[in-house]
Protein backbone atom coordinates (compact mmCIF):
# COMPACT_ATOMS: atom_id res chain seq x y z
CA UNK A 1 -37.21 39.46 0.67
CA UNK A 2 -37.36 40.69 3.74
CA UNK A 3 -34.97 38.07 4.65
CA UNK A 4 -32.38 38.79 2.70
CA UNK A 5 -32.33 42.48 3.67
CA UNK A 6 -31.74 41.50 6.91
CA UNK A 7 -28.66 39.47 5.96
CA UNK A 8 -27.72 42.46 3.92
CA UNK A 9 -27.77 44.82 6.90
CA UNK A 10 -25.86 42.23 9.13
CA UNK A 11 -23.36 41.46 6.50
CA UNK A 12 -22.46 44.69 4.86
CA UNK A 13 -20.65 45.97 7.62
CA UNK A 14 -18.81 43.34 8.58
CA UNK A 15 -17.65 42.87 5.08
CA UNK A 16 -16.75 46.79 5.04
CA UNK A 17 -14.65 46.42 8.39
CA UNK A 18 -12.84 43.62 7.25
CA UNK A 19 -12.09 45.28 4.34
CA UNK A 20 -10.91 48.65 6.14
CA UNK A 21 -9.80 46.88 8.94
CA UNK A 22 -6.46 44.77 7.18
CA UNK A 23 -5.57 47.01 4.67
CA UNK A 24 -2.26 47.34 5.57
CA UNK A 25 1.15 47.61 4.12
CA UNK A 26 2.32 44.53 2.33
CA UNK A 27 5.06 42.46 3.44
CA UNK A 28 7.21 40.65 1.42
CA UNK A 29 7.77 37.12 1.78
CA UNK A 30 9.87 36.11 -1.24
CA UNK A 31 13.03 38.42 -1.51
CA UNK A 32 12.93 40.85 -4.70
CA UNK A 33 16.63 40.96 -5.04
CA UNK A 34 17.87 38.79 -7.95
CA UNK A 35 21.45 37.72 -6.07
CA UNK A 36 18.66 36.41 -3.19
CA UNK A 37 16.24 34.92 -5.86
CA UNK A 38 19.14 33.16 -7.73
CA UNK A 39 20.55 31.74 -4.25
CA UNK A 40 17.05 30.29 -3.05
CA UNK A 41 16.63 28.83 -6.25
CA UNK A 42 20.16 27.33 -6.45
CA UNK A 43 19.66 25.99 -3.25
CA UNK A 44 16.46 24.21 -4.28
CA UNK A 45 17.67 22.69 -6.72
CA UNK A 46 20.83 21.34 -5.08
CA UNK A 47 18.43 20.22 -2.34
CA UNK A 48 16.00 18.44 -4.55
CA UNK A 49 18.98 17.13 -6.06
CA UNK A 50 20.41 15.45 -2.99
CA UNK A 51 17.00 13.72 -2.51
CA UNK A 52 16.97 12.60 -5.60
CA UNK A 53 20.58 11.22 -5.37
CA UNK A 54 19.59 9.21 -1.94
CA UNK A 55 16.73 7.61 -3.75
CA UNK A 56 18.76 6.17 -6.11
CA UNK A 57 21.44 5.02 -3.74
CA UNK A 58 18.80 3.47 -1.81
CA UNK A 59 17.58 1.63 -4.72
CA UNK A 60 20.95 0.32 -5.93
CA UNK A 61 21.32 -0.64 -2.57
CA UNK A 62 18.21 -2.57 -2.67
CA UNK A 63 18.74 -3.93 -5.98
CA UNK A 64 22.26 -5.29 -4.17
CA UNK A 65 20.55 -6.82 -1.43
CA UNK A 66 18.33 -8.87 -3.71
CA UNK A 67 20.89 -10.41 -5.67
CA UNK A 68 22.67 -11.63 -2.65
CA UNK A 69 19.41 -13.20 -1.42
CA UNK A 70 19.33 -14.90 -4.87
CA UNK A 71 22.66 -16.08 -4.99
CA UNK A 72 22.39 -17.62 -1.40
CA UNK A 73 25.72 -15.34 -0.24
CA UNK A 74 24.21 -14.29 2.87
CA UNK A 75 23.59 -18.06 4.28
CA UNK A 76 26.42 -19.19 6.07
CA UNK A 77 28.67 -22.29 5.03
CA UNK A 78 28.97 -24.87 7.01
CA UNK A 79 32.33 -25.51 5.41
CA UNK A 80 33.78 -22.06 5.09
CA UNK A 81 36.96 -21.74 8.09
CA UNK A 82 35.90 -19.57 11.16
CA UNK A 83 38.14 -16.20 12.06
CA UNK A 84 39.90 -16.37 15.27
């Protein structure tokens, strides 16, 4: 018991400083203006849209790729005429 009164009397006023201590005046972070809201949110989705877009890109690309290597299009001929 006596313990845990000692902790008490060690604790409760750091607890009470901190708690005195930052209460200040809140800052907003997010904007409260709706025109602002509307363009961060517009602009997230366009963003997440874009990324979205380059993954599929990328995977057509990749799904191109393949089927050359199946076909045997990237291996050069032996036959084929040479640009001068």
């Amino acid at each position: 018991m006596k313990y845990f009164i000692r902790i008490l009397f060690i604790a409760l006023p750091i607890l009470v400083f901190n708690f005195f201590a930052f209460a200040e005046e809140k800052i907003p972070v997010f904007p409260v203006k709706p025109v602002d809201v509307y363009t961060i949110y517009t602009s997230l989705a366009i963003f997440w849209l874009a990324i979205i877009g380059l993954i599929v890109v990328i995977k057509i690309k990749l799904n191109e790729i393949e089927r050359i290597q199946k076909l045997g299009i990237d291996k050069d001929d032996k036959n084929s005429p040479l640009l001068k």
